[in-house]
Each structure stands twice: as C-alpha cells, then as structure tokens.
Protein backbone atom coordinates (compact mmCIF):
# COMPACT_ATOMS: atom_id res chain seq x y z
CA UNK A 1 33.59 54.22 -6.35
CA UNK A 2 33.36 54.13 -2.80
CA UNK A 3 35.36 57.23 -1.81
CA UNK A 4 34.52 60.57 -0.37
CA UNK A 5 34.63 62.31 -3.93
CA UNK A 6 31.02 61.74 -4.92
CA UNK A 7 31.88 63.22 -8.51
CA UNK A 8 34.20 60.70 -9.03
CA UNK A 9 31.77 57.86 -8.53
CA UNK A 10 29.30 59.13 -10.73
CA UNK A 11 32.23 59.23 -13.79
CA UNK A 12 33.32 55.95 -13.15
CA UNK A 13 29.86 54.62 -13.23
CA UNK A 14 29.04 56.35 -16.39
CA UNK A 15 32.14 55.07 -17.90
CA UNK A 16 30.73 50.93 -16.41
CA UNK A 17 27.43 52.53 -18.17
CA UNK A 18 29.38 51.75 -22.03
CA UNK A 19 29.64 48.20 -21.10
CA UNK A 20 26.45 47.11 -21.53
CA UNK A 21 27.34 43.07 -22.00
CA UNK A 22 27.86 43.42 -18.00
CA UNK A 23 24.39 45.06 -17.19
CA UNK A 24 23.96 42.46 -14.53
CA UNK A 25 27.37 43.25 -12.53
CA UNK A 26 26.19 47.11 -13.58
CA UNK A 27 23.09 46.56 -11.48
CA UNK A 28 25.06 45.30 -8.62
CA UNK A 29 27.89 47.88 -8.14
CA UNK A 30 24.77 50.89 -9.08
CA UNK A 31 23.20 49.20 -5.61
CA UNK A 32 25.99 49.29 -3.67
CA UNK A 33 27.31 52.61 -4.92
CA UNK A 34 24.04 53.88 -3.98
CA UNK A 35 25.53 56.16 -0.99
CA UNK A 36 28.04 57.80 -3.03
CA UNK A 37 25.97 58.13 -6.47
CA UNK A 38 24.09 61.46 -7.33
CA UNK A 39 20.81 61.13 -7.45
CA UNK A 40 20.34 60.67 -11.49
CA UNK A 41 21.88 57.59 -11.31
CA UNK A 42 20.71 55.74 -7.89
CA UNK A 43 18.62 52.36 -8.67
CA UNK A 44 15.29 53.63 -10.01
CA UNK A 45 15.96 56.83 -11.38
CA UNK A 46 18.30 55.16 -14.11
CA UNK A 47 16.87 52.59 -15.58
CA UNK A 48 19.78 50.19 -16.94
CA UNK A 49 17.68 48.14 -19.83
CA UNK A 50 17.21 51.36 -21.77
CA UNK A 51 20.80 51.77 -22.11
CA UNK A 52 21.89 50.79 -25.28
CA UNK A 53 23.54 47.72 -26.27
C-alpha cells in the first residue's frame, strides 16, 4: 500500500474494507496510507463505523 501506484492502494484498502472484525488495525493502516490513498478514502472522508459488519 505504500508504493508509487496510488490505484493500487486504494484496491487493496477496499479489499481490508470487507474485514470489518479488524476495523481497529483498518483505522491504523487508512492513517498511514494517507499519502498514497485517493481522497474518498483518507481518514475523515470515510468513515469506518458505517461500514458494515
């Protein structure tokens, strides 16, 4: 998730996104992904609680 290849780390977020037992770890890697997430999905924009699970 840290590459170059922003596209990349937004899919393999989205795919961490299904496990939503791990919301806490979720949280973490969204905040240090930050720099290579688009903007939909950077710490408050997506809000993790709503997601289902």
């Amino acid at each position: 998730m840290t590459g170059r290849c922003g596209m990349a780390a937004a899919y393999a977020f989205e795919l961490l996104t299904e496990f939503t037992a791990l919301k806490d770890r979720l949280r973490t890697c969204q905040t240090e992904a930050r720099a290579h997430l688009p903007a939909d999905l950077q710490p408050g924009r997506l809000d993790l609680d709503a997601l289902r699970g």
